[in-house]
PDB file of N, CA and C in Angstrom:
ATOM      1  N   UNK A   1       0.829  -1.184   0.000  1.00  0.00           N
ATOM      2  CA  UNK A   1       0.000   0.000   0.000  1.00  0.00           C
ATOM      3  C   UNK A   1       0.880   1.256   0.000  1.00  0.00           C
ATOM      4  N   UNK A   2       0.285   2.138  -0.705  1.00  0.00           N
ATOM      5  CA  UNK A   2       0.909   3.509  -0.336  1.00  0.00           C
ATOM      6  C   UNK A   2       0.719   4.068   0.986  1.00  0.00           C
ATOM      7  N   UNK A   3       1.027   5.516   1.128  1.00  0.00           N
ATOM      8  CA  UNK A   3       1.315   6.276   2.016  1.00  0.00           C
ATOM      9  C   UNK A   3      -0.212   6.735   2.279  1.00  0.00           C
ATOM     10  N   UNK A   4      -0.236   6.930   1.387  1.00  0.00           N
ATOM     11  CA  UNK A   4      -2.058   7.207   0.725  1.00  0.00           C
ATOM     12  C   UNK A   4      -2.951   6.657   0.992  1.00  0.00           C
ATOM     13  N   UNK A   5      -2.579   5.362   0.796  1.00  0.00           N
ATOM     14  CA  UNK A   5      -4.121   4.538   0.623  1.00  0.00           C
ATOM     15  C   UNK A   5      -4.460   3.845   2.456  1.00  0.00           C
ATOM     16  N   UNK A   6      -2.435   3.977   3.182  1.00  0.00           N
ATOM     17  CA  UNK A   6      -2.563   4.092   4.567  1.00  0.00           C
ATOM     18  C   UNK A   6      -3.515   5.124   4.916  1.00  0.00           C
ATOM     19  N   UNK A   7      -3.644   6.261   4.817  1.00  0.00           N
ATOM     20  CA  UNK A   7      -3.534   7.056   5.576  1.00  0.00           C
ATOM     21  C   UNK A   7      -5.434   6.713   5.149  1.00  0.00           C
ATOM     22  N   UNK A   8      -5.955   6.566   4.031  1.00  0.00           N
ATOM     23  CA  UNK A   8      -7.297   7.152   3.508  1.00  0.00           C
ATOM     24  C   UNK A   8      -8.039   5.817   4.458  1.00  0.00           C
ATOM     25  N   UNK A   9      -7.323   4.932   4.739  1.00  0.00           N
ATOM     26  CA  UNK A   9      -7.921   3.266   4.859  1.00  0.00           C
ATOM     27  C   UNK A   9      -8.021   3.633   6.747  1.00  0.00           C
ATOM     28  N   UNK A  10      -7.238   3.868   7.422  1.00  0.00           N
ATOM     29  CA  UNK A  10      -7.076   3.694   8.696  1.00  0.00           C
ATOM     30  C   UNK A  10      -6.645   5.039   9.290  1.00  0.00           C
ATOM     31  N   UNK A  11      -6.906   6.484   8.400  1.00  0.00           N
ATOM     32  CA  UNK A  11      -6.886   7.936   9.378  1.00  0.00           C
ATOM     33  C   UNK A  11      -7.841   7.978  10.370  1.00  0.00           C
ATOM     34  N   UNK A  12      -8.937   8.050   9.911  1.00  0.00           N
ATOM     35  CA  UNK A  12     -10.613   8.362  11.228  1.00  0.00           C
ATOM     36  C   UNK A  12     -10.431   6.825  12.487  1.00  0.00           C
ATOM     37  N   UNK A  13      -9.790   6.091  12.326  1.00  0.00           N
ATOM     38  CA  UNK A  13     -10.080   4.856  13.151  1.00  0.00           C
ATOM     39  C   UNK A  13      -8.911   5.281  13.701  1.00  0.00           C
ATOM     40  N   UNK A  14      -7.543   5.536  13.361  1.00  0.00           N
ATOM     41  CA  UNK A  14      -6.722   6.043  14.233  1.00  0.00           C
ATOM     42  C   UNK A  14      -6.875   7.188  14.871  1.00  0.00           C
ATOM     43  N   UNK A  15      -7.162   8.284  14.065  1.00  0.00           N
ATOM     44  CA  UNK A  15      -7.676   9.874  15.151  1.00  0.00           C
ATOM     45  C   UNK A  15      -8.783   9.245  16.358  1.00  0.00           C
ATOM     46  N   UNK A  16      -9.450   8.810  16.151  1.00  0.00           N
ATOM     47  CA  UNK A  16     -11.003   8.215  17.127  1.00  0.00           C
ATOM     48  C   UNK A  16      -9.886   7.632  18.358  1.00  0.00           C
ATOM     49  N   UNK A  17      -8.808   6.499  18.250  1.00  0.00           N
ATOM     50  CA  UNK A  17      -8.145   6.194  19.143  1.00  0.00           C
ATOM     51  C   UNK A  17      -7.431   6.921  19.797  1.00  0.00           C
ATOM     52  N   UNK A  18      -6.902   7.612  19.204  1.00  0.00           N
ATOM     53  CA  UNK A  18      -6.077   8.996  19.632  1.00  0.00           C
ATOM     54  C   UNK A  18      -7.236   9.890  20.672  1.00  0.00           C
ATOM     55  N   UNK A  19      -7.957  10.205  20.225  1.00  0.00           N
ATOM     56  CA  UNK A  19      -9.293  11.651  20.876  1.00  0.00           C
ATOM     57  C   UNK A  19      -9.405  10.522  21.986  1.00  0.00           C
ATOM     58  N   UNK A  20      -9.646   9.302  22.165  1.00  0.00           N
ATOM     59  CA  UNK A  20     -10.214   8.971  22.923  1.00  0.00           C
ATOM     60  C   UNK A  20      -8.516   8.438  24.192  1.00  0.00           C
ATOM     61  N   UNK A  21      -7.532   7.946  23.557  1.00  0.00           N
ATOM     62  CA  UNK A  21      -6.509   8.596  24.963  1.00  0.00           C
ATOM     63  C   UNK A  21      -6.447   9.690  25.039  1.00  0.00           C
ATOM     64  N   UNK A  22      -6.810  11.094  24.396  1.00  0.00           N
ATOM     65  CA  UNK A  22      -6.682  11.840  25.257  1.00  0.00           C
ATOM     66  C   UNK A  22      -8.155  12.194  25.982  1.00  0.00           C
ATOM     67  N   UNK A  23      -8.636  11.914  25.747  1.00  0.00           N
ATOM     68  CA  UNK A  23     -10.340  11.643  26.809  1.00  0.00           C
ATOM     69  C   UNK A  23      -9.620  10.562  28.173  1.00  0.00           C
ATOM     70  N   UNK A  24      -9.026   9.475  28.064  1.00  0.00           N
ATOM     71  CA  UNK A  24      -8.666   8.779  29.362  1.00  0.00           C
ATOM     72  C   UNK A  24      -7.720  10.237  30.335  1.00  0.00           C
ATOM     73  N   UNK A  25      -6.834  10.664  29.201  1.00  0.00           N
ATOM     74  CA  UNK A  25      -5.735  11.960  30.194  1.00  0.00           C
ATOM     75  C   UNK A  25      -6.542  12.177  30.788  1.00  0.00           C
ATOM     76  N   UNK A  26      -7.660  13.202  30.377  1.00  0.00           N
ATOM     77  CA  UNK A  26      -8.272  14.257  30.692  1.00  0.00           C
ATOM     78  C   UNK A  26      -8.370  13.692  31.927  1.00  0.00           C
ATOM     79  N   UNK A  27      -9.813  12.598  32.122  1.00  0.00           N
ATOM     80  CA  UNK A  27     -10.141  12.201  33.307  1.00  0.00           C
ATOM     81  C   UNK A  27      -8.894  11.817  34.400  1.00  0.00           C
ATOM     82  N   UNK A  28      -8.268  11.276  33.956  1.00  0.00           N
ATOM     83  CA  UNK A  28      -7.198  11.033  35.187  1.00  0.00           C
ATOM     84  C   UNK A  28      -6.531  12.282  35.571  1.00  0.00           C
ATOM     85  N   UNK A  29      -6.333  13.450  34.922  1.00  0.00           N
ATOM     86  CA  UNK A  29      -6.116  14.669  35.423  1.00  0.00           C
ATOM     87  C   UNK A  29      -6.893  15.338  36.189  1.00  0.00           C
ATOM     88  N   UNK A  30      -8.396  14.899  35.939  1.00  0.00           N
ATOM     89  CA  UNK A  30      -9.618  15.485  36.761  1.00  0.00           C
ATOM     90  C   UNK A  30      -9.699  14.719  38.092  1.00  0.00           C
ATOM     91  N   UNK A  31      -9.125  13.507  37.929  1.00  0.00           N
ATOM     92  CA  UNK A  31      -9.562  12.419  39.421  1.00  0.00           C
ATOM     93  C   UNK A  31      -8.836  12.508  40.676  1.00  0.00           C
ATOM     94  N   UNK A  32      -8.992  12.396  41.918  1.00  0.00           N
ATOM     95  CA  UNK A  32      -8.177  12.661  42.926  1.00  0.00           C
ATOM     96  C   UNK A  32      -7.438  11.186  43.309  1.00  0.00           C
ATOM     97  N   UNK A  33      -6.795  11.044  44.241  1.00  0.00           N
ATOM     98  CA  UNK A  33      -5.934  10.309  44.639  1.00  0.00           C
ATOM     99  C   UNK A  33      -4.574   9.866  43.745  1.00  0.00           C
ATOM    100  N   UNK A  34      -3.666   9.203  44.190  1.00  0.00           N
ATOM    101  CA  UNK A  34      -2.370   8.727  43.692  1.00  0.00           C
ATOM    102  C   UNK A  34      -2.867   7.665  42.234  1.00  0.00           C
ATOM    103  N   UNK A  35      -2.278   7.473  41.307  1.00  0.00           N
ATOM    104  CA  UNK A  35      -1.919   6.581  40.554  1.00  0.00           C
ATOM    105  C   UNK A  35      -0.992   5.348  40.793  1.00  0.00           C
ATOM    106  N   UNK A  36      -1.438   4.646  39.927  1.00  0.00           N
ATOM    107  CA  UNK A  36      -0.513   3.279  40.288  1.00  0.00           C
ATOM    108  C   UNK A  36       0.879   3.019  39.380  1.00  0.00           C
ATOM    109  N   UNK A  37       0.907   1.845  38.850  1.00  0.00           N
ATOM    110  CA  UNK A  37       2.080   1.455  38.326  1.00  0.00           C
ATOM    111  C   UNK A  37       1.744   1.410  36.870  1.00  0.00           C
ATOM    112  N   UNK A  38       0.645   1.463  36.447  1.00  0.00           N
ATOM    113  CA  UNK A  38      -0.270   1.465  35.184  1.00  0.00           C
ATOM    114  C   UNK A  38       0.415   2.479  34.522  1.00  0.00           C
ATOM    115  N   UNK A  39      -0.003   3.542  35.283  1.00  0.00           N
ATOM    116  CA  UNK A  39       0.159   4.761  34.343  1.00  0.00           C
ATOM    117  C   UNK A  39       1.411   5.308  34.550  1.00  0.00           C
ATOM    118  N   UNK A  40       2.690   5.253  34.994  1.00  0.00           N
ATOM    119  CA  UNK A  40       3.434   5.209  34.070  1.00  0.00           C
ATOM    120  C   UNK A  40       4.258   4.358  32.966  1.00  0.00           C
ATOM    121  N   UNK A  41       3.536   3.228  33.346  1.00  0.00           N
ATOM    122  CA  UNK A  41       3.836   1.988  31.728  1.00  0.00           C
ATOM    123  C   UNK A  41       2.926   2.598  30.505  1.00  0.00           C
ATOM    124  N   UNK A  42       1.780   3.746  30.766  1.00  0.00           N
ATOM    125  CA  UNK A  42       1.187   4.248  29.705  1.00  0.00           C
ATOM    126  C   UNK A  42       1.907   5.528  29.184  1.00  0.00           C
ATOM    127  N   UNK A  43       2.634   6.102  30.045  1.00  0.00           N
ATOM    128  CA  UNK A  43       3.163   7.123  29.679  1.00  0.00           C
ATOM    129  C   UNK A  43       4.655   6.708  29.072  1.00  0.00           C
ATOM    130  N   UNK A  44       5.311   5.966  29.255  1.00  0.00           N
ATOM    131  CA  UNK A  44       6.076   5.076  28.562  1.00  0.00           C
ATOM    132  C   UNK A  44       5.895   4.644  27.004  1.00  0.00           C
ATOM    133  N   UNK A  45       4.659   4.133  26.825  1.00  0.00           N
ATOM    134  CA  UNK A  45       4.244   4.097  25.488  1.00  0.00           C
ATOM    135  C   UNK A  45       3.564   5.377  24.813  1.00  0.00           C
ATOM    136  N   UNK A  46       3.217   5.890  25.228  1.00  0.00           N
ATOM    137  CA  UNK A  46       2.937   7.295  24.629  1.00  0.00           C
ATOM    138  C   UNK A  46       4.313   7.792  24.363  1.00  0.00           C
ATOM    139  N   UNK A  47       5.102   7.451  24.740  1.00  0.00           N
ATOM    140  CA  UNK A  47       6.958   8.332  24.419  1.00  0.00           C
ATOM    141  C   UNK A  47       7.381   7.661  23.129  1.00  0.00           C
ATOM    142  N   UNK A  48       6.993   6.398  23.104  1.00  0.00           N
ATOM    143  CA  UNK A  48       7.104   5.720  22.314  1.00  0.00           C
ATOM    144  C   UNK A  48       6.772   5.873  20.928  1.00  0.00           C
ATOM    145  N   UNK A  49       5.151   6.052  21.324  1.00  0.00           N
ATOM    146  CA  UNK A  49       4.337   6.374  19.883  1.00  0.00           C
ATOM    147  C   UNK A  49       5.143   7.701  19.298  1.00  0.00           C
ATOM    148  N   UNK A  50       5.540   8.058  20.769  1.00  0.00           N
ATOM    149  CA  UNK A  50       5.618   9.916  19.479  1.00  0.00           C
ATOM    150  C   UNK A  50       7.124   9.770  18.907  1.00  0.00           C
ATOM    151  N   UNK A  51       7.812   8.820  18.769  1.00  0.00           N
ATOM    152  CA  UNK A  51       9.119   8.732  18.139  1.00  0.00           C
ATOM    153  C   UNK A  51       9.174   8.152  16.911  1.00  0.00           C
ATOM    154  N   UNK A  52      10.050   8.108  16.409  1.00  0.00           N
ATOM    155  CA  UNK A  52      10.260   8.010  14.572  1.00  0.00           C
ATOM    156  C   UNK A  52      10.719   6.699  14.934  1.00  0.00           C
ATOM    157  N   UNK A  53      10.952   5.872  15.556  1.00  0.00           N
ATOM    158  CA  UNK A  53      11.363   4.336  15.464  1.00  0.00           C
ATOM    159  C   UNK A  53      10.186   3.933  14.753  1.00  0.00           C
ATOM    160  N   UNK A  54      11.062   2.612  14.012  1.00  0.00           N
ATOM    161  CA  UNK A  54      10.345   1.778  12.992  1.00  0.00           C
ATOM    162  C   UNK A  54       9.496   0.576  13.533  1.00  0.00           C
ATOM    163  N   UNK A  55       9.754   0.586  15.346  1.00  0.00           N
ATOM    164  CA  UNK A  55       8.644  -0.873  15.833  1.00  0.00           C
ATOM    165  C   UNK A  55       8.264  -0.494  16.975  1.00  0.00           C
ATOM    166  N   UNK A  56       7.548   0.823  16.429  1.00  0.00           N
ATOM    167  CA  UNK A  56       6.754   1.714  17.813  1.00  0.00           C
ATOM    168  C   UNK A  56       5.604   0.472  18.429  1.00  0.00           C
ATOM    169  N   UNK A  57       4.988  -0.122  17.853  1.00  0.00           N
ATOM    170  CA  UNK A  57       4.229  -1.173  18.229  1.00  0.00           C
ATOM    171  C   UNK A  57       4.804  -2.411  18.839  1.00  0.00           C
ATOM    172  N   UNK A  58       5.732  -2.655  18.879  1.00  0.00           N
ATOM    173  CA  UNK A  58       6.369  -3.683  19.838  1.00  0.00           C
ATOM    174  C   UNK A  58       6.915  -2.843  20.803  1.00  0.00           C
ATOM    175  N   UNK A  59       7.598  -1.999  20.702  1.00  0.00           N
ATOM    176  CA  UNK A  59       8.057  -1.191  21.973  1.00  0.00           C
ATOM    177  C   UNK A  59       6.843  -0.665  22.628  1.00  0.00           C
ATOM    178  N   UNK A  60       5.584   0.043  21.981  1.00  0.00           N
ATOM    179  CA  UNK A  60       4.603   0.342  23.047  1.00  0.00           C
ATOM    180  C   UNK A  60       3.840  -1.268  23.958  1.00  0.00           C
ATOM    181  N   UNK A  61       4.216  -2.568  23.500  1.00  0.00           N
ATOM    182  CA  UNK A  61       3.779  -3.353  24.277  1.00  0.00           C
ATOM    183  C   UNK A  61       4.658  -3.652  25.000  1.00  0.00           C
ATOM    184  N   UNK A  62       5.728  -3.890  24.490  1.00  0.00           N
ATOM    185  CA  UNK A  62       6.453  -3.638  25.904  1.00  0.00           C
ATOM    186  C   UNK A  62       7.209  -3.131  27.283  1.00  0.00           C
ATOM    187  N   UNK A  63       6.175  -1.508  27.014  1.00  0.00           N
ATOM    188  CA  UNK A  63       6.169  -0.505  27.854  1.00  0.00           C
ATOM    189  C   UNK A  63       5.277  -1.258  29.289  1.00  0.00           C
ATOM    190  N   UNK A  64       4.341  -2.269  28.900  1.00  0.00           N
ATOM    191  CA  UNK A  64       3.542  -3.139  29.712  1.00  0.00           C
ATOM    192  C   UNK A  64       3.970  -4.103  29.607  1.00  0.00           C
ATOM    193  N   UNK A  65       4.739  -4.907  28.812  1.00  0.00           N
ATOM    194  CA  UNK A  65       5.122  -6.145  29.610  1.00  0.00           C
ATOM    195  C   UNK A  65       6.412  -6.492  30.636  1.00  0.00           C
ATOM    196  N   UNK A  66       5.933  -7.290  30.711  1.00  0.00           N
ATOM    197  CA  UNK A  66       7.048  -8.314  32.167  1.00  0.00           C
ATOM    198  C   UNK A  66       8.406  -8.611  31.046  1.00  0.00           C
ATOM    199  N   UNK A  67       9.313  -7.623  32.038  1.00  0.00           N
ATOM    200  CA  UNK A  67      10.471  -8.109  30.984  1.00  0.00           C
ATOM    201  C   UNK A  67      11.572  -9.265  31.999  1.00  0.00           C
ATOM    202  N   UNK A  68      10.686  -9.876  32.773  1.00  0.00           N
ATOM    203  CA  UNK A  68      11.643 -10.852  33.538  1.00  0.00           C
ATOM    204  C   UNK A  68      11.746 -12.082  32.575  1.00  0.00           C
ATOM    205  N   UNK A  69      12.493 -13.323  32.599  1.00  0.00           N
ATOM    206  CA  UNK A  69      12.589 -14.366  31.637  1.00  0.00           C
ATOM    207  C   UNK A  69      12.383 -15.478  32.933  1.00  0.00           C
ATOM    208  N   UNK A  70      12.251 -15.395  34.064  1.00  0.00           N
ATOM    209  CA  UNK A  70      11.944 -16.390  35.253  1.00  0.00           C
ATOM    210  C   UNK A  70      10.828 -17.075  35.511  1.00  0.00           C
ATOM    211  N   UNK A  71      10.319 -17.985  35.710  1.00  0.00           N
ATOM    212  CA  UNK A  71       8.755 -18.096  36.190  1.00  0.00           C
ATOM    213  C   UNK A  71       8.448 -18.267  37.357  1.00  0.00           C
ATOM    214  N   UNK A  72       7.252 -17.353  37.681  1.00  0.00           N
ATOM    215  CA  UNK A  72       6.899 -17.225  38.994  1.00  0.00           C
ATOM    216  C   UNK A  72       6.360 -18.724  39.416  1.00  0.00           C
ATOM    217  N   UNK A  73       6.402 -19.020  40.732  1.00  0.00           N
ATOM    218  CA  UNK A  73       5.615 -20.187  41.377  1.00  0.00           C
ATOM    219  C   UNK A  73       4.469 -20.032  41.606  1.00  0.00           C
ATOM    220  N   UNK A  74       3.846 -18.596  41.659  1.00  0.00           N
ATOM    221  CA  UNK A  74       2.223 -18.668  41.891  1.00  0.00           C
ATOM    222  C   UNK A  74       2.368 -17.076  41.522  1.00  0.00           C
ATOM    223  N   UNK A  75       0.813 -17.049  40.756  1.00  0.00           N
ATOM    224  CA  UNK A  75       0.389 -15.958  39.982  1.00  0.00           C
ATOM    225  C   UNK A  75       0.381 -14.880  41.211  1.00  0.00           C
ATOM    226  N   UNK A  76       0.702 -13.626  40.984  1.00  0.00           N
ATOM    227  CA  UNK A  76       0.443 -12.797  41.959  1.00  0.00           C
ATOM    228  C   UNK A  76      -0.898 -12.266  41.987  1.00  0.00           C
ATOM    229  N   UNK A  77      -1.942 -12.410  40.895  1.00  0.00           N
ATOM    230  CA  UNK A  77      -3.685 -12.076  41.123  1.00  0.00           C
ATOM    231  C   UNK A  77      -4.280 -12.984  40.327  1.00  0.00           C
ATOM    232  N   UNK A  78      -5.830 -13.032  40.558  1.00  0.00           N
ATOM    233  CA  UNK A  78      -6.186 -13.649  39.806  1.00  0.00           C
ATOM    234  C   UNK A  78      -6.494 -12.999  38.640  1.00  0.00           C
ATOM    235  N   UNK A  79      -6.701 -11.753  37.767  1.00  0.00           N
ATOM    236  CA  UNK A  79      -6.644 -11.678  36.789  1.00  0.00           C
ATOM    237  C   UNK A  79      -5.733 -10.557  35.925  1.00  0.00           C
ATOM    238  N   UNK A  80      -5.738 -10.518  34.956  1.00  0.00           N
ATOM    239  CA  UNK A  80      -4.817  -9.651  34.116  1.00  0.00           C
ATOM    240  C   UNK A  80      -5.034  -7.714  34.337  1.00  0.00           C
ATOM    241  N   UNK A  81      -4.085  -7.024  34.764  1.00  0.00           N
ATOM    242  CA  UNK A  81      -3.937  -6.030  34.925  1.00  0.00           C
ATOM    243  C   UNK A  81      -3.558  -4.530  33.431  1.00  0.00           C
ATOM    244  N   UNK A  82      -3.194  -5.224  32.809  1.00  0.00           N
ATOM    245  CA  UNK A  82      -2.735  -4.619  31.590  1.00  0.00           C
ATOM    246  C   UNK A  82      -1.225  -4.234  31.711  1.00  0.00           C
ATOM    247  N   UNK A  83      -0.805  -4.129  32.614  1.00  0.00           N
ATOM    248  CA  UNK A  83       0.575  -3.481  32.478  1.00  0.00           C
ATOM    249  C   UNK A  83       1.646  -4.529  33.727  1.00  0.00           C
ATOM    250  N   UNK A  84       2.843  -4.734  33.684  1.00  0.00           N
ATOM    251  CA  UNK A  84       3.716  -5.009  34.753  1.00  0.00           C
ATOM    252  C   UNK A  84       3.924  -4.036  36.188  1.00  0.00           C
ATOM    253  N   UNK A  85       3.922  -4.815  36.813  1.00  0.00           N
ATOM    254  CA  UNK A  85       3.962  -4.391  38.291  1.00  0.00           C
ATOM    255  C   UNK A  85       5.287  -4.928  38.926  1.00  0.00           C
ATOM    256  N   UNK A  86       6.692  -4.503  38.708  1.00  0.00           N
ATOM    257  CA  UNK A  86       7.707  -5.089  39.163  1.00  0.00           C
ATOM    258  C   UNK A  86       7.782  -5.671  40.778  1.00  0.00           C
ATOM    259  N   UNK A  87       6.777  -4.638  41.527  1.00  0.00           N
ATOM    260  CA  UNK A  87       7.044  -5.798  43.001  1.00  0.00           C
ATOM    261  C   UNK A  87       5.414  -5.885  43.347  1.00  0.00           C
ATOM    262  N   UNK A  88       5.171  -7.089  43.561  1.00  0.00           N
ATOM    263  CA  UNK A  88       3.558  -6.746  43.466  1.00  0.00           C
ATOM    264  C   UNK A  88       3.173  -7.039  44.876  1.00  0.00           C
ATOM    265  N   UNK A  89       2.167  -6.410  45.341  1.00  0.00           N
ATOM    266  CA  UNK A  89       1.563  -6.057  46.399  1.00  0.00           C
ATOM    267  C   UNK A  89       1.459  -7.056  47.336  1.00  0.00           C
TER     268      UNK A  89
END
C-alpha cells in the first residue's frame, strides 16, 4: 500500500483512538488520589508512539510487559492487569 491509501484506509479509526486517549488523560487529570504502576507503563508508550522508530508497536507493548525471563511459582492475582507491576503487592 501507499502512504495514501494508509492514511485514507485507517486515518478516522486512528484519530477516534487517539481523541479517545486523550479523553482517558483528561479524566485522570480530573480524578483525585495517587496513581498506580499502570500509568506510568502508559506514559512510557505514549513516548514511544511519538518517536520516529520503525517498531513503535512492539516497543509500546512492551512498555507493559514483564520483561523478567523467570517463572513465577504462583500468579500474583487472579486476573490480568494490563501493564507489569515489578514488586507486586
Amino acid at each position: 500500500m501507499t502512504r495514501q491509501q494508509v492514511l485514507d484506509l485507517y486515518f478516522l479509526d486512528a484519530r477516534c483512538k487517539l481523541i479517545e486517549v486523550a479523553a482517558f488523560l483528561d479524566r485522570l487529570d480530573r480524578a483525585e488520589g495517587e496513581a498506580d504502576f499502570r500509568l506510568p507503563a502508559f506514559r512510557d508508550a505514549l513516548r514511544v508512539l511519538s518517536s520516529d522508530r520503525p517498531d513503535r508497536a512492539l516497543q509500546a507493548l512492551m512498555a507493559f510487559s514483564d520483561p523478567t525471563t523467570e517463572p513465577v511459582p504462583k500468579a500474583p492475582g487472579k486476573g490480568a492487569v494490563g501493564a507489569w507491576q515489578e514488586t507486586q503487592p
